[in-house]
C-alpha atoms as a PDB file:
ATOM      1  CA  UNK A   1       8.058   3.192  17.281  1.00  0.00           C
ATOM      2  CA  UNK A   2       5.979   4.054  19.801  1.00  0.00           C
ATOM      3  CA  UNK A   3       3.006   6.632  19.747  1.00  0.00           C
ATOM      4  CA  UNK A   4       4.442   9.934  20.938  1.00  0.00           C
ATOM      5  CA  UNK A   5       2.334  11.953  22.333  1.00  0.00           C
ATOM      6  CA  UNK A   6       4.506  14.705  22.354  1.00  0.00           C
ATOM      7  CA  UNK A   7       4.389  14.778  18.681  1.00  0.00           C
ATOM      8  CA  UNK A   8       0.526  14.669  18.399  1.00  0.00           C
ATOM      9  CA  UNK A   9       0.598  18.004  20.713  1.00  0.00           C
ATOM     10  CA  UNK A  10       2.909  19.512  19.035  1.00  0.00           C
ATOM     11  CA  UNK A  11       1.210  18.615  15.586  1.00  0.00           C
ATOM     12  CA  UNK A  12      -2.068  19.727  16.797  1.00  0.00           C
ATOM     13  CA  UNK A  13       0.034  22.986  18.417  1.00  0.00           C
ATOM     14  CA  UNK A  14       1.534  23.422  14.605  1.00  0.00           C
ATOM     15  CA  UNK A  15      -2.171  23.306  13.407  1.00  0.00           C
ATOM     16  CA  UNK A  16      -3.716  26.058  15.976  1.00  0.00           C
ATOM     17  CA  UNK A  17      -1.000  27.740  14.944  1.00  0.00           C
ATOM     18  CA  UNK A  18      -1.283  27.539  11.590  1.00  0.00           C
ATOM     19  CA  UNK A  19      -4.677  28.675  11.141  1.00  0.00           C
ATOM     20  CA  UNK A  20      -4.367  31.887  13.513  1.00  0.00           C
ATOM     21  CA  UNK A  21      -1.668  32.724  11.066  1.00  0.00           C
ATOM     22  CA  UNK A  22      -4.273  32.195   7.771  1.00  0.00           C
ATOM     23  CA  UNK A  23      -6.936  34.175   9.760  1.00  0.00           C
ATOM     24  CA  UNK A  24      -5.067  37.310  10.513  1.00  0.00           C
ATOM     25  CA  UNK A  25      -3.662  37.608   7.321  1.00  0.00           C
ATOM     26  CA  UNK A  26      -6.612  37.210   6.035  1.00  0.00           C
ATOM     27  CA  UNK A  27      -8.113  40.011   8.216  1.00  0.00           C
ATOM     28  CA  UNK A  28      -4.534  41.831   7.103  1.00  0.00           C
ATOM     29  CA  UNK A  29      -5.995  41.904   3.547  1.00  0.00           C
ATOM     30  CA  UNK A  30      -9.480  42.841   4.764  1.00  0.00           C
ATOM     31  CA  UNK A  31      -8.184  45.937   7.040  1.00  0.00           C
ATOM     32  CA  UNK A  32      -5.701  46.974   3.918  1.00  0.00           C
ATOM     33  CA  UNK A  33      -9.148  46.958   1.505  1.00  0.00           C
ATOM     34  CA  UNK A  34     -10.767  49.008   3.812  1.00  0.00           C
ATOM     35  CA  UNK A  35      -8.483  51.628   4.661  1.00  0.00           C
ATOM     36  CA  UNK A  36      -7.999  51.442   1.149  1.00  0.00           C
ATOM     37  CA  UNK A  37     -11.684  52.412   0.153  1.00  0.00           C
ATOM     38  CA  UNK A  38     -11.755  54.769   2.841  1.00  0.00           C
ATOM     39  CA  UNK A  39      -9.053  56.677   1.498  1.00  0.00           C
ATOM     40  CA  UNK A  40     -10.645  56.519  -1.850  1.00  0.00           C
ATOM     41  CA  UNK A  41     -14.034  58.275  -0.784  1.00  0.00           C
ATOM     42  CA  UNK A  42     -12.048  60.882   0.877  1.00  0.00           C
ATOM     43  CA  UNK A  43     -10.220  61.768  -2.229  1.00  0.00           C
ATOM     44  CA  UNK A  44     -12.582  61.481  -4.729  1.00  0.00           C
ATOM     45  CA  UNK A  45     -13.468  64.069  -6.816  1.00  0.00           C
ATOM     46  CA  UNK A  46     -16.303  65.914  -5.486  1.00  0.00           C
ATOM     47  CA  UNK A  47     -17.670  67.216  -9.486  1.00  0.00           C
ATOM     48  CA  UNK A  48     -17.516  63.376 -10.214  1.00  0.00           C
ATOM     49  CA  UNK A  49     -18.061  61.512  -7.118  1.00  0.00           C
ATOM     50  CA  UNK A  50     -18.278  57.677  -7.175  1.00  0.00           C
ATOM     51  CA  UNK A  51     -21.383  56.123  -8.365  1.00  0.00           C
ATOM     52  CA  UNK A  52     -23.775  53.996  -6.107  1.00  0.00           C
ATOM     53  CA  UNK A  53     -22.452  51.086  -9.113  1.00  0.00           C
ATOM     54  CA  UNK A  54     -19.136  51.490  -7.991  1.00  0.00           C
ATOM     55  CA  UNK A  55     -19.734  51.671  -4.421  1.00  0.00           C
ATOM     56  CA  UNK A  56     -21.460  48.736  -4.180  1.00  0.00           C
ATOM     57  CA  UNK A  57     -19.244  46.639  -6.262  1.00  0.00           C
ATOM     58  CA  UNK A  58     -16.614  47.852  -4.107  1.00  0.00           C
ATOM     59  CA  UNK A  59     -18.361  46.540  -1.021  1.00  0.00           C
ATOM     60  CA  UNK A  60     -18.992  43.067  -2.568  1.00  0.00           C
ATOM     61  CA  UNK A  61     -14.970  42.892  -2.550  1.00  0.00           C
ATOM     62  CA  UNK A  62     -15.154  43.476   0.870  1.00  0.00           C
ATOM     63  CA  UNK A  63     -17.644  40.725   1.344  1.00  0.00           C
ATOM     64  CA  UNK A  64     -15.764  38.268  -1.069  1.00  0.00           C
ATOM     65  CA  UNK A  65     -12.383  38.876   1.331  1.00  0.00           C
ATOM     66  CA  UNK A  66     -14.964  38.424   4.416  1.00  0.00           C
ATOM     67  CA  UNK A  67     -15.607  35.269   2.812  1.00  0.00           C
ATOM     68  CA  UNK A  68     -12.455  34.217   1.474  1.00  0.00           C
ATOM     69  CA  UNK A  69     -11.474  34.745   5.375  1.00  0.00           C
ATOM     70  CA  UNK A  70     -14.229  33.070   6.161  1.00  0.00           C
ATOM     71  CA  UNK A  71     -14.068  29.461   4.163  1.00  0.00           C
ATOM     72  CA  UNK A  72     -10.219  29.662   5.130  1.00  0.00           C
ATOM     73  CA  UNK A  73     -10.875  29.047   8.965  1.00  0.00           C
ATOM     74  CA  UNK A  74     -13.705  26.912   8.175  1.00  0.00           C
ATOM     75  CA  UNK A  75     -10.836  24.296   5.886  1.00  0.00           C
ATOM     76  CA  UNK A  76      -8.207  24.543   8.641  1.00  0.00           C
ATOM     77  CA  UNK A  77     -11.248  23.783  11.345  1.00  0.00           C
ATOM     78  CA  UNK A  78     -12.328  20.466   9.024  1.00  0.00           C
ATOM     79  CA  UNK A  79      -8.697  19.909   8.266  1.00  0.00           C
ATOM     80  CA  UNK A  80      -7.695  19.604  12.081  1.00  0.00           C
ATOM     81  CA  UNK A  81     -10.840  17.573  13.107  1.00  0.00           C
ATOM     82  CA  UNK A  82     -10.164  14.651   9.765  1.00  0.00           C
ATOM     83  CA  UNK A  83      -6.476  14.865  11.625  1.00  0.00           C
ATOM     84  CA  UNK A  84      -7.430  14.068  14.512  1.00  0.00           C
ATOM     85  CA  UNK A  85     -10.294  11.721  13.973  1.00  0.00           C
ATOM     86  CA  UNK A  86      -7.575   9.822  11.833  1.00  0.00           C
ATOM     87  CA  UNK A  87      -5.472   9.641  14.535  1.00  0.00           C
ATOM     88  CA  UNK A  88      -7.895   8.101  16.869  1.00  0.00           C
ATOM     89  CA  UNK A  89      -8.942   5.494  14.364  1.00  0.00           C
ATOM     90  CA  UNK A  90      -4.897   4.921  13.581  1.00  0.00           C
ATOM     91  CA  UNK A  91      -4.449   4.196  17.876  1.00  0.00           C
ATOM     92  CA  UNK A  92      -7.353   1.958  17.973  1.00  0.00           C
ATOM     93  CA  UNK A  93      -5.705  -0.533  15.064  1.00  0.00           C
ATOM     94  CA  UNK A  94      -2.657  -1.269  17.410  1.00  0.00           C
ATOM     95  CA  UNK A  95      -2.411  -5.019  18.099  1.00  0.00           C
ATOM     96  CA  UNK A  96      -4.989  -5.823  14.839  1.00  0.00           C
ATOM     97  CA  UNK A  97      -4.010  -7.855  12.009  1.00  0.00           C
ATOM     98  CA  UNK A  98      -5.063  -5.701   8.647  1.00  0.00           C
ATOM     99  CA  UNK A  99      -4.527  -6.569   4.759  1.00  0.00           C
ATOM    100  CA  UNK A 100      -3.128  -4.214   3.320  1.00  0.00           C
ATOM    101  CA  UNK A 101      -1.505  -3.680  -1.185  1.00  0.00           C
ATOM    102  CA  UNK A 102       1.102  -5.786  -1.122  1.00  0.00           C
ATOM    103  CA  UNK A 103       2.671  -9.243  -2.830  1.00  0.00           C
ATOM    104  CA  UNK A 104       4.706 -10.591   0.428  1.00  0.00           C
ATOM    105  CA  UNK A 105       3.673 -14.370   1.315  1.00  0.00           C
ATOM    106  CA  UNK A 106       5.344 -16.217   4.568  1.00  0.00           C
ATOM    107  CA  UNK A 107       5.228 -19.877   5.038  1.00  0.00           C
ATOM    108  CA  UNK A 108       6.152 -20.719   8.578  1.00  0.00           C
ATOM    109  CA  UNK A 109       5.728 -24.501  10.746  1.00  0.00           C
ATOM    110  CA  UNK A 110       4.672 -24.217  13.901  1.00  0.00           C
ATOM    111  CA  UNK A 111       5.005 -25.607  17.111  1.00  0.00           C
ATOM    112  CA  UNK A 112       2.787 -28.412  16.648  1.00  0.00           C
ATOM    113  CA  UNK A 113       4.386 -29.566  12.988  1.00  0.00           C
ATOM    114  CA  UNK A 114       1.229 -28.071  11.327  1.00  0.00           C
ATOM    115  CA  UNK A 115       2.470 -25.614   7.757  1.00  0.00           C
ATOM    116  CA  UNK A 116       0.915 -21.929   8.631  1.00  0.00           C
ATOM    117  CA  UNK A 117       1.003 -18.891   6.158  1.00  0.00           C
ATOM    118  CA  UNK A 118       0.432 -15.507   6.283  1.00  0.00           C
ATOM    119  CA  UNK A 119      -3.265 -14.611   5.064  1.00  0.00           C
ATOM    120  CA  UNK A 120      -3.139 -12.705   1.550  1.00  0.00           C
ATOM    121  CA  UNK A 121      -5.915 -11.312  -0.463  1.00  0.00           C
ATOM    122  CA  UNK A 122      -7.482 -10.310  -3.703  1.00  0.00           C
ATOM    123  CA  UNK A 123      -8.964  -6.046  -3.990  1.00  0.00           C
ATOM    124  CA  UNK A 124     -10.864  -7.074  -7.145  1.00  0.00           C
ATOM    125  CA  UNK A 125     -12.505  -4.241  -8.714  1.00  0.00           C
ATOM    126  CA  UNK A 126     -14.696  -5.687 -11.457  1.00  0.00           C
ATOM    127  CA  UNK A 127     -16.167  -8.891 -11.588  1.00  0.00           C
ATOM    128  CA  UNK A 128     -14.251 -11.151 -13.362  1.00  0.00           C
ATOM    129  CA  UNK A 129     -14.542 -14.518 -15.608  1.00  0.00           C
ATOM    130  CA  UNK A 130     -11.341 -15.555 -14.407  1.00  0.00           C
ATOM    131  CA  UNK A 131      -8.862 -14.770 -11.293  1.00  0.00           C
ATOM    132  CA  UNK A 132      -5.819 -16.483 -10.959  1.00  0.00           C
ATOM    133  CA  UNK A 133      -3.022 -16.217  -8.277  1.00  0.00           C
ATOM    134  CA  UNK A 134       0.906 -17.302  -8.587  1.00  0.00           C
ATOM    135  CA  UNK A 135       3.160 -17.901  -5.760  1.00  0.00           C
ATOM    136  CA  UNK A 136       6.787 -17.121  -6.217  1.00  0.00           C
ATOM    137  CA  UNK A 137       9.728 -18.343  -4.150  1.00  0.00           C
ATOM    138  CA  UNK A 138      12.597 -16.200  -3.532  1.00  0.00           C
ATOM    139  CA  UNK A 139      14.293 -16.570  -6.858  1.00  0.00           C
ATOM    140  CA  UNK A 140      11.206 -15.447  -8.540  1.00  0.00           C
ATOM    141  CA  UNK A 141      10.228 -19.433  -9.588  1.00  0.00           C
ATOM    142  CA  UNK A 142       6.275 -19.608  -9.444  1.00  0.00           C
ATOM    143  CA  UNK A 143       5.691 -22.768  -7.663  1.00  0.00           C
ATOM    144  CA  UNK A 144       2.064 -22.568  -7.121  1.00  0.00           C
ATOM    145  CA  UNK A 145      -0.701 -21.043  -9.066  1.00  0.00           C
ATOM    146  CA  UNK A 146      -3.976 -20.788  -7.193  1.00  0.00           C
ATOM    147  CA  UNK A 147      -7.081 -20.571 -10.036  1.00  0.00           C
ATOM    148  CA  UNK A 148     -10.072 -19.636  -8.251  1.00  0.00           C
ATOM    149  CA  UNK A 149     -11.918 -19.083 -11.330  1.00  0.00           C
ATOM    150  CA  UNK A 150     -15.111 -16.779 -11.625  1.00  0.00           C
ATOM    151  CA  UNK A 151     -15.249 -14.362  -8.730  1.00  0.00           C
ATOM    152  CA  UNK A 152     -17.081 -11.010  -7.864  1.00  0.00           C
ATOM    153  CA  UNK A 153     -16.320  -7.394  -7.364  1.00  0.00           C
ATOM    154  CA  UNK A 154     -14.744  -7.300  -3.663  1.00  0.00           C
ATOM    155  CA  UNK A 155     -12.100  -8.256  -1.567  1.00  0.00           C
ATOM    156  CA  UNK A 156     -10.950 -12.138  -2.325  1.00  0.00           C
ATOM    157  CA  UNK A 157      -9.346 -14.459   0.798  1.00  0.00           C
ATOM    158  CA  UNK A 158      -7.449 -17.155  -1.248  1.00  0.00           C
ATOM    159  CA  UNK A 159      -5.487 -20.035   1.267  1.00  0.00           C
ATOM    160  CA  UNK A 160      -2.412 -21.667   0.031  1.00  0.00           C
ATOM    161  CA  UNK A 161      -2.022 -24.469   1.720  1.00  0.00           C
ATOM    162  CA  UNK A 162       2.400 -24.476   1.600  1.00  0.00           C
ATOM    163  CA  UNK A 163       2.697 -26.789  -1.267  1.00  0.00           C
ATOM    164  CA  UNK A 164       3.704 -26.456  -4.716  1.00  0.00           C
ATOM    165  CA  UNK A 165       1.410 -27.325  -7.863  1.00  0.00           C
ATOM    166  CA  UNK A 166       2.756 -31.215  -7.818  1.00  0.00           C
ATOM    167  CA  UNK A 167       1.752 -31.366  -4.290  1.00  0.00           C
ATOM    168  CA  UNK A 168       5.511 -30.590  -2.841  1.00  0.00           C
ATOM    169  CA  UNK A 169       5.801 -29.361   0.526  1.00  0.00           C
ATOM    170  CA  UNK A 170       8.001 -26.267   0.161  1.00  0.00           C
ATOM    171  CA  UNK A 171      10.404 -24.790   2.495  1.00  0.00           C
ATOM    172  CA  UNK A 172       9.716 -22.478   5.087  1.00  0.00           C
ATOM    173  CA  UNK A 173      10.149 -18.716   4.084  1.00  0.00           C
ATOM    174  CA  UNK A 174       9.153 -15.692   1.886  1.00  0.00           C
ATOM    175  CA  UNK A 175       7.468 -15.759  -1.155  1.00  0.00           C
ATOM    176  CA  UNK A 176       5.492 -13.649  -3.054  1.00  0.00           C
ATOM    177  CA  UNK A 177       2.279 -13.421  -5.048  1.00  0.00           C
ATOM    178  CA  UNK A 178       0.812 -12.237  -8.183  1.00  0.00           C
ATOM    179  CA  UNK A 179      -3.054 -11.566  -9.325  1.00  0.00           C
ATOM    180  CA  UNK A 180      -4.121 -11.813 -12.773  1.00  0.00           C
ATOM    181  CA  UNK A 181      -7.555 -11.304 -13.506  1.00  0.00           C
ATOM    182  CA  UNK A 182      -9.658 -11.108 -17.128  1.00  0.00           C
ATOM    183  CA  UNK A 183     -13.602 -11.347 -18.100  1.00  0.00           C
ATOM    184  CA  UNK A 184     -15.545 -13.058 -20.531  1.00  0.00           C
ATOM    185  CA  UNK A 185     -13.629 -11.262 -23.544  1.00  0.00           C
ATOM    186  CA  UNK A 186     -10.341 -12.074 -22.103  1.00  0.00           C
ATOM    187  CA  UNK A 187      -9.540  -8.359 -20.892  1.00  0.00           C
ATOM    188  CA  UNK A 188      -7.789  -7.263 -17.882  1.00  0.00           C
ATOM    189  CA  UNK A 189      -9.424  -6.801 -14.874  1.00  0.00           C
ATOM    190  CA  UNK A 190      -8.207  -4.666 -12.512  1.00  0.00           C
ATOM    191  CA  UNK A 191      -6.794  -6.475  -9.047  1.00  0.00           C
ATOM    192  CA  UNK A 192      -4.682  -5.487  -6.522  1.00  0.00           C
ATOM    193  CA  UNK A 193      -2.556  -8.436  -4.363  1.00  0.00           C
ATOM    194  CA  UNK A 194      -3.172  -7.655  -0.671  1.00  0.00           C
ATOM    195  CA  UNK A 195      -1.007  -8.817   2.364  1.00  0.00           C
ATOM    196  CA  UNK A 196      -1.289  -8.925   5.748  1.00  0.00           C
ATOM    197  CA  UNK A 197       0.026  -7.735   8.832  1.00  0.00           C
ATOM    198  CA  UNK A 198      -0.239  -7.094  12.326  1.00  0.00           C
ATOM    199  CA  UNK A 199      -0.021  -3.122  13.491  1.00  0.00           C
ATOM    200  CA  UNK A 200       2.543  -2.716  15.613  1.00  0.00           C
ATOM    201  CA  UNK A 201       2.206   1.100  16.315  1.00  0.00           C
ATOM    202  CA  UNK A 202       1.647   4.386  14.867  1.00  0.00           C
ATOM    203  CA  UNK A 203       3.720   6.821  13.754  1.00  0.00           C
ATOM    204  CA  UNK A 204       3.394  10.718  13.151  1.00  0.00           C
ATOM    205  CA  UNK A 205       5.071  11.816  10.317  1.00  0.00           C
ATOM    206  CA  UNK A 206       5.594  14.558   7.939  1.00  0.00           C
ATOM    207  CA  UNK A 207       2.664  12.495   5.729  1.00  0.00           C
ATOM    208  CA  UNK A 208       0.194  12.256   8.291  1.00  0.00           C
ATOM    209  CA  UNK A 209      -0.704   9.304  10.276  1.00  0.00           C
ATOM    210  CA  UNK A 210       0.678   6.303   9.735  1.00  0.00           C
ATOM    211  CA  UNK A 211       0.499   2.646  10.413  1.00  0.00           C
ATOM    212  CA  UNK A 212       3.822   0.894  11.062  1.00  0.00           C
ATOM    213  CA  UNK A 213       3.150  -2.949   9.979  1.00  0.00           C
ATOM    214  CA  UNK A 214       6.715  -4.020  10.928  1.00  0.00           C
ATOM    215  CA  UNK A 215       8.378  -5.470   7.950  1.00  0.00           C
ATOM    216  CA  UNK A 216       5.683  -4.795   5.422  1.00  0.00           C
ATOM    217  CA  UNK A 217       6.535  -0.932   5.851  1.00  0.00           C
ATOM    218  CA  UNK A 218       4.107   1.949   6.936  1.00  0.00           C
ATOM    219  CA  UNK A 219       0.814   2.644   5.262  1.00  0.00           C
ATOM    220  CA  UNK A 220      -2.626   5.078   5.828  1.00  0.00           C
ATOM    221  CA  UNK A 221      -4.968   4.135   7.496  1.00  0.00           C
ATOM    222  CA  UNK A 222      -7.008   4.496   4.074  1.00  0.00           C
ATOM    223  CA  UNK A 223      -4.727   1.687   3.024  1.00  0.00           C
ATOM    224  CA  UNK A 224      -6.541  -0.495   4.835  1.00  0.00           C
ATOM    225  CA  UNK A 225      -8.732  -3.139   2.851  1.00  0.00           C
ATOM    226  CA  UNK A 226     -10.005  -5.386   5.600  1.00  0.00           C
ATOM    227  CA  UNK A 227      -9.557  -5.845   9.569  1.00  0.00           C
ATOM    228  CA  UNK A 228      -8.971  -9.909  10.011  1.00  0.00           C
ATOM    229  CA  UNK A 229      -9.247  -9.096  14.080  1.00  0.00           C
END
């Protein structure tokens, strides 16, 4: 899919839109208040007029809708310029090849007889005694388990170099990977399997930006764990 910008003006039309709507009726409300108060004064009881108390906590109100009014155009400002500054940074990823959460592995020869996979990763988020990665093939056998032992807090770049644990050469095609990771004590670490892919394009949708990676799906660009170039 190719970036539309048809749909980014008419987003960005949506969003101008939008926020005129929250700021008059915001300044609805306000006007109400005051006509309200107005009519109040002119009513009131002139043996037991309102007190200055009263008066002035009425005018804070006012102030407080001013306000309201106020932090409601400033959210829909901030909100359109994070939209838009996502956008730009979604455009400039076209063509890049980005890891991404995911488990899917490909294990491709190429021209010159040489085994090539896909570049896959480890988010680790605690540093850990022990991390250990396990390659499935397609009917969910592991046929390689990559140990790379004690690692840091950080994002992990593990190679498999296309061969099962006996030293097998295995067939071209998917596969997919799973991270286990524990400290000193044996407890779980927390890790997240990354894949890669290249950005194809960008698409607009109903969730914001988003980054069409082909075959591994769409994702944020907050999805994003590392730019491999």
């Amino acid at each position: 899919m190719a970036v539309s910008s048809t749909t980014s003006t008419t987003s960005t039309a949506n969003s101008v839109g939008t926020s005129a709507s929250t700021a008059s009726s915001a300044a609805d409300i306000q006007n109400q208040f005051l006509t309200l108060l107005v009519t109040q004064l002119n009513n009131q009881d002139p043996l037991n007029p309102m007190d200055n108390s009263q008066l002035t906590s009425q005018l804070a109100q006012i102030s407080t809708v001013q306000g309201i009014t106020d932090l409601k155009t400033l959210v829909s400002t901030i909100s359109g310029q994070v939209d838009v500054s996502q956008s730009l940074s979604a455009v400039s990823m076209i063509g890049k090849k980005v890891m991404v959460p995911g488990t899917a592995e490909k294990l491709d020869t190429d021209s010159t007889g040489a085994r090539v996979t896909t570049p896959i990763g480890v988010d680790l988020q605690a540093d850990a005694a022990s991390v250990k990665i396990a390659i499935s093939d397609s009917s969910g056998r592991v046929v390689r388990t990559i140990d790379m032992g004690q690692q840091s807090t950080g994002i992990l770049t593990p190679t498999w170099d296309g061969k099962d644990d006996s030293g097998n050469a295995m067939a071209d095609g998917s596969y997919t990977i799973a991270v286990t990771a524990t400290d000193s004590t044996g407890a779980t670490v927390t890790a997240e399997a990354l894949s890669s892919g290249t950005v194809q394009n960008v698409a607009y949708t109903t969730d914001g930006v988003r980054l069409d990676l082909g075959l591994l799906g769409q994702f944020s660009v907050l999805d994003i764990r590392q730019v491999l170039g």
